[in-house]
C-alpha atoms as a PDB file:
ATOM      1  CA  UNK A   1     -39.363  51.962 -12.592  1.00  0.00           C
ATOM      2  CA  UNK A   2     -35.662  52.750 -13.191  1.00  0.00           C
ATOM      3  CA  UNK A   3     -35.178  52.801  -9.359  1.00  0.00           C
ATOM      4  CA  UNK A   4     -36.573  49.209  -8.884  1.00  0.00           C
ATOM      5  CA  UNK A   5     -34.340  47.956 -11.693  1.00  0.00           C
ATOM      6  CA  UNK A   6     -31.636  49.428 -10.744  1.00  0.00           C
ATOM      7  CA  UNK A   7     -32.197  48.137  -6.776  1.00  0.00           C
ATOM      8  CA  UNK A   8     -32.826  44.354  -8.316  1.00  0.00           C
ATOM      9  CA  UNK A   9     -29.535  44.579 -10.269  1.00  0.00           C
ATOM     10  CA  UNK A  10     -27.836  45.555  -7.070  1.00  0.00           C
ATOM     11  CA  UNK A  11     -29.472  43.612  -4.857  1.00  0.00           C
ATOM     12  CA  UNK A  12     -28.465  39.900  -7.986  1.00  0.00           C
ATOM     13  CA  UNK A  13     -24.974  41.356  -7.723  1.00  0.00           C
ATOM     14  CA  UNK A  14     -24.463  41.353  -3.931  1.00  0.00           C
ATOM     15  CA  UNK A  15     -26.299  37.921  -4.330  1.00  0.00           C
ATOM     16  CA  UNK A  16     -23.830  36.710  -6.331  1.00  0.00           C
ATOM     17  CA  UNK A  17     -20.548  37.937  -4.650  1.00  0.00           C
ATOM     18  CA  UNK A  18     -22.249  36.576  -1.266  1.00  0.00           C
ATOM     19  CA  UNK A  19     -22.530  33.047  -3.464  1.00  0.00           C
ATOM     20  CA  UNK A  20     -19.257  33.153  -4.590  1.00  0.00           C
ATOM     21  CA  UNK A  21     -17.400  33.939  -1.384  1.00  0.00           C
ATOM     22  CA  UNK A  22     -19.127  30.567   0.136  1.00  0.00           C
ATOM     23  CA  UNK A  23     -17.760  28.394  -2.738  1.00  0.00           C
ATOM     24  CA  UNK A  24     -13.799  29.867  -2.197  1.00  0.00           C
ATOM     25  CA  UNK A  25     -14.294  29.041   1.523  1.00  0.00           C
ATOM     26  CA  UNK A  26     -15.493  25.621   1.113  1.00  0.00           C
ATOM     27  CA  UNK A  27     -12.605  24.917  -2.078  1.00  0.00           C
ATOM     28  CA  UNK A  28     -10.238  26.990   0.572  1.00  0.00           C
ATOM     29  CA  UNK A  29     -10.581  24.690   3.203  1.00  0.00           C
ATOM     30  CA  UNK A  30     -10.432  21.545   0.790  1.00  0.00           C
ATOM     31  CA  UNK A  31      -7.454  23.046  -0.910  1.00  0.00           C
ATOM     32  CA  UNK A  32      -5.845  23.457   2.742  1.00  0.00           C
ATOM     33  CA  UNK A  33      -6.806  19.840   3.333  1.00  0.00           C
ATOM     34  CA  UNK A  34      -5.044  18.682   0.294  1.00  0.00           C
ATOM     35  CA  UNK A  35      -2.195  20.009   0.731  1.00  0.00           C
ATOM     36  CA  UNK A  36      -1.503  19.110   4.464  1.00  0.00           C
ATOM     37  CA  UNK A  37      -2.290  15.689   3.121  1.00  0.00           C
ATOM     38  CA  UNK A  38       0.484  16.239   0.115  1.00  0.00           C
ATOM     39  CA  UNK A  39       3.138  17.816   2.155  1.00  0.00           C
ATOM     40  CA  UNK A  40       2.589  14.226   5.030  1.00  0.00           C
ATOM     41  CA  UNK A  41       3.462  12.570   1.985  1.00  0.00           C
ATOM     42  CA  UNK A  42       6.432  14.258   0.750  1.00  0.00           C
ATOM     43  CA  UNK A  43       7.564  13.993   4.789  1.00  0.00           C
ATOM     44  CA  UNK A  44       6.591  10.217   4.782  1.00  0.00           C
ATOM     45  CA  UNK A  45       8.358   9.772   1.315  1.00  0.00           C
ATOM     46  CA  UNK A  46      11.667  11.410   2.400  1.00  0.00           C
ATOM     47  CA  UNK A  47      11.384   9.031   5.825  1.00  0.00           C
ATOM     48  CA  UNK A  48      10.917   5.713   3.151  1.00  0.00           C
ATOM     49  CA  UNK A  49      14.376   7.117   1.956  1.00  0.00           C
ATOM     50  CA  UNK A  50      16.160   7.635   5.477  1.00  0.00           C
ATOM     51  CA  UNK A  51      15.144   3.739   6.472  1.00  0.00           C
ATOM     52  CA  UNK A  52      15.807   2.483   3.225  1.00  0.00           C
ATOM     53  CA  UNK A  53      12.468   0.841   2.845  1.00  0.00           C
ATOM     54  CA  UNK A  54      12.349   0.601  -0.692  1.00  0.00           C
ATOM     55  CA  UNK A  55       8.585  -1.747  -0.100  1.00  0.00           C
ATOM     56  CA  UNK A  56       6.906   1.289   1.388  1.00  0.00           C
ATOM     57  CA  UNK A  57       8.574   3.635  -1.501  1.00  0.00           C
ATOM     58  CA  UNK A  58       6.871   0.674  -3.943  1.00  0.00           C
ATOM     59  CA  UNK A  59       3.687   1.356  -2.511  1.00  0.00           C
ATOM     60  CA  UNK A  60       3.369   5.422  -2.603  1.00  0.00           C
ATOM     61  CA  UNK A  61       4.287   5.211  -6.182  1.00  0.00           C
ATOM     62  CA  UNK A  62       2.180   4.541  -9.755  1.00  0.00           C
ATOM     63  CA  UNK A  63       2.573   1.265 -11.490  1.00  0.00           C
ATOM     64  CA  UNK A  64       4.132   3.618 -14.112  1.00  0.00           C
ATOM     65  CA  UNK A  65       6.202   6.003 -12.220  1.00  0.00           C
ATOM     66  CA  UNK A  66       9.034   7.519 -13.758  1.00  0.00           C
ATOM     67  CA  UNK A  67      12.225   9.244 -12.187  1.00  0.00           C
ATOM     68  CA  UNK A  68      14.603  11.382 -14.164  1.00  0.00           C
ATOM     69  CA  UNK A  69      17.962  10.950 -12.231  1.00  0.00           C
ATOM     70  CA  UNK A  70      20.746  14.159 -12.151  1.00  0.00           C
ATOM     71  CA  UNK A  71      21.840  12.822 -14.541  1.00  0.00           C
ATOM     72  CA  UNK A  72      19.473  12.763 -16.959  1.00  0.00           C
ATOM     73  CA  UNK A  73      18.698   9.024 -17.106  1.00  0.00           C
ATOM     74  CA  UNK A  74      14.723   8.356 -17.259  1.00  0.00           C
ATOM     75  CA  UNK A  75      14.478   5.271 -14.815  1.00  0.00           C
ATOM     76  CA  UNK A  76      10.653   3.286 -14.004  1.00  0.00           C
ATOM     77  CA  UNK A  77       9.961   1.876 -10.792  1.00  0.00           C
ATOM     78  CA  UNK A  78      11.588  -0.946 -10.871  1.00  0.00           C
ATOM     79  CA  UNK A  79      15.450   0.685 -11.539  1.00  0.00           C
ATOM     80  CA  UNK A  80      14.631   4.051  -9.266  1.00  0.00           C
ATOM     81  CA  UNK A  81      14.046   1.553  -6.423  1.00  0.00           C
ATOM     82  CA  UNK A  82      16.466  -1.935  -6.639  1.00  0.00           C
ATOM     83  CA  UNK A  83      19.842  -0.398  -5.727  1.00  0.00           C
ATOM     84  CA  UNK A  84      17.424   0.198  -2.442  1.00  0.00           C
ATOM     85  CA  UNK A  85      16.552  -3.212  -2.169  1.00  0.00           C
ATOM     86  CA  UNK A  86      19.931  -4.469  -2.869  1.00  0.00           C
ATOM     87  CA  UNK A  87      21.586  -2.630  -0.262  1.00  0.00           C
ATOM     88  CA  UNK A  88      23.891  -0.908  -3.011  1.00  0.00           C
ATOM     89  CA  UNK A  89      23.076   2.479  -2.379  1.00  0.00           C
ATOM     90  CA  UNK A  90      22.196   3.173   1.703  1.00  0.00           C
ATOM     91  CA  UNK A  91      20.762   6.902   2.629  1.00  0.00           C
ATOM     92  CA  UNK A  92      21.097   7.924   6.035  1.00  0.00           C
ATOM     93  CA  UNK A  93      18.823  11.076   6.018  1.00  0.00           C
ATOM     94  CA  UNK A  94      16.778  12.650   3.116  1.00  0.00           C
ATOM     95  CA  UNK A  95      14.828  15.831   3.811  1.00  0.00           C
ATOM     96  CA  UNK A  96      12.819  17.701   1.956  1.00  0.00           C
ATOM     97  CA  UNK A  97      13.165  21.755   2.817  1.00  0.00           C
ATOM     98  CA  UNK A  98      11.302  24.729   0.816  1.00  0.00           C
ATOM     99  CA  UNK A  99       8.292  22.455  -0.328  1.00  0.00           C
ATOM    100  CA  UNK A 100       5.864  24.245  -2.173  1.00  0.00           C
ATOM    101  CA  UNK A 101       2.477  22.466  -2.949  1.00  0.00           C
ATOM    102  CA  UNK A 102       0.585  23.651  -5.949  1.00  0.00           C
ATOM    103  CA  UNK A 103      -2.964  21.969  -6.278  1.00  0.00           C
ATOM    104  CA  UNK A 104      -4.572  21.313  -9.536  1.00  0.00           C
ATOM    105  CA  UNK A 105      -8.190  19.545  -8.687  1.00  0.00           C
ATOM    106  CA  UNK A 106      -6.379  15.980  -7.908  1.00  0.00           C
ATOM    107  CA  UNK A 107      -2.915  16.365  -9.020  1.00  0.00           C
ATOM    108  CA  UNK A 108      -0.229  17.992  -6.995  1.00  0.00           C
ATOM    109  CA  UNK A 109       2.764  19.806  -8.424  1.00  0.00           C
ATOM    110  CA  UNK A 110       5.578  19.525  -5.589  1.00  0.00           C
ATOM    111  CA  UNK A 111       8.355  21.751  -5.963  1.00  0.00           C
ATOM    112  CA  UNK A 112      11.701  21.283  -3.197  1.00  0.00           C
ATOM    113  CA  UNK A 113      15.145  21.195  -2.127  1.00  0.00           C
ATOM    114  CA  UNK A 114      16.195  18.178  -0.747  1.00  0.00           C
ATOM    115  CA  UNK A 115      19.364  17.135   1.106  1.00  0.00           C
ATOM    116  CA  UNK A 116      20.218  13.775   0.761  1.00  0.00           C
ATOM    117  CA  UNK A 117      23.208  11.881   2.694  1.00  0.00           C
ATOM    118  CA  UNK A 118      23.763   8.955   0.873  1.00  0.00           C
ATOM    119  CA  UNK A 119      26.611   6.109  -0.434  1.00  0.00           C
ATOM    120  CA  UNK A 120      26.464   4.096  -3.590  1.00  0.00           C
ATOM    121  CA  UNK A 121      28.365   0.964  -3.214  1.00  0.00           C
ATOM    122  CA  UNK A 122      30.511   2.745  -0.385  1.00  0.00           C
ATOM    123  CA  UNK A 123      30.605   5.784  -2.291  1.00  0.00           C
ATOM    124  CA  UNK A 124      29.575   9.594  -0.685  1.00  0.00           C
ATOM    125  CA  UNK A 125      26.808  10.479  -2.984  1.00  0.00           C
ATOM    126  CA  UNK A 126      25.358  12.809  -0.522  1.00  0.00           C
ATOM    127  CA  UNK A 127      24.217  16.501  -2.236  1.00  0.00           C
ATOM    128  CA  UNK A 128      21.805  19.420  -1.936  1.00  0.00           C
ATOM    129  CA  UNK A 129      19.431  18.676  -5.434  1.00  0.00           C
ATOM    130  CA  UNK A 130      16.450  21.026  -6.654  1.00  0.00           C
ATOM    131  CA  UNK A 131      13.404  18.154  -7.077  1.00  0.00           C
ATOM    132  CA  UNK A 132       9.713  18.414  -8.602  1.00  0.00           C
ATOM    133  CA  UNK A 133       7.198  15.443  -7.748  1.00  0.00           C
ATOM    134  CA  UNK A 134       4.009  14.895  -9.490  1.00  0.00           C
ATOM    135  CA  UNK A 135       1.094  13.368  -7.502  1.00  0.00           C
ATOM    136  CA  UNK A 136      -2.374  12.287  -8.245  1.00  0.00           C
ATOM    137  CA  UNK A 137      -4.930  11.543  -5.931  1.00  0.00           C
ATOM    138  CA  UNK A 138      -6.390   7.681  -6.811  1.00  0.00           C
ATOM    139  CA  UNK A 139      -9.353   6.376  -4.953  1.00  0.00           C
ATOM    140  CA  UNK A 140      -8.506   8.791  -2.073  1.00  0.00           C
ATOM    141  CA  UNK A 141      -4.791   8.700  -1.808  1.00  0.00           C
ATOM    142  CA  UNK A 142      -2.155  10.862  -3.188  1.00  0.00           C
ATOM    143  CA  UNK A 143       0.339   8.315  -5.047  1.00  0.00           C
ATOM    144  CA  UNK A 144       3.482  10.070  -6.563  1.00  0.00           C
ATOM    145  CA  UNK A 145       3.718   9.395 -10.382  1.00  0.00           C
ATOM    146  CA  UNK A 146       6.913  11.431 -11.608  1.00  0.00           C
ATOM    147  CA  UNK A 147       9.871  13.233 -10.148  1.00  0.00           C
ATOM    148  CA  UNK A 148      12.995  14.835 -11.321  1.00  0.00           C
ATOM    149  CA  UNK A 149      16.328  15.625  -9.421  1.00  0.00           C
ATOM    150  CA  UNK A 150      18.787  18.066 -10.201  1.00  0.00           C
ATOM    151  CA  UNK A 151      21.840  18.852  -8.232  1.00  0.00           C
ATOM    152  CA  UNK A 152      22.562  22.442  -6.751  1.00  0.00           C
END
């Protein structure tokens, strides 16, 4: 009698590990999904930047985005994009290097280095910064609701 228990305890265990190594490989291959989908955005984000398209910037980010500048100045939507639409501040490349893409279910933590090339009112603002973005996935699509720049 001890024998048979012993066997069905086994035999629920292996069960169980066989159960749980199908759910990893299904979230595995979602997870991988996700964050080829995330890292297309950060590349499509930084390419808004380079052609100064501040309308498709507009519409990869939450009504209630919020961008905390080098220096330390919180800025919505609205401010982190008109010098943009202006023509104030022109970038000539932005690239994101180092990305690393941390999923949460549907929220992405995005941590980078970005190189920027850049002139405010004719000014060289070009730098090397340290950045973290914040995405969520709405209705199917990542949209980026915070980031931060630091310069390095």
């Amino acid at each position: 009698m001890k024998i048979i228990i012993g066997v069905l305890g086994l035999a629920a265990a292996a069960a169980s590990i066989g159960l749980g190594q199908t759910t990893i490989t299904k979230t595995s291959s979602a997870t991988k999904a996700n964050e080829a989908q995330v890292r297309k955005f950060i590349d499509n984000f930084a390419d808004g930047f380079t052609r100064n398209d501040a309308e498709s910037l507009d519409k990869v980010t939450s009504a209630d985005y919020s961008f905390v500048a080098p220096n330390g100045e919180i800025q919505d939507k609205a401010k982190r994009y008109a010098p943009i639409k202006s023509g104030d501040l022109k970038y000539t490349s932005v690239k994101y290097t180092d990305v690393t893409v941390r999923l949460y279910g549907d929220t992405a933590v995005v941590t980078a280095t970005v190189d920027v090339n850049s002139r405010l009112k004719g000014n060289d603002i070009s730098g090397k910064f340290r950045s973290t973005l914040t995405l969520i996935k709405m209705k199917g699509r990542w949209m980026l609701v915070a980031s931060q720049a630091n310069k390095i």
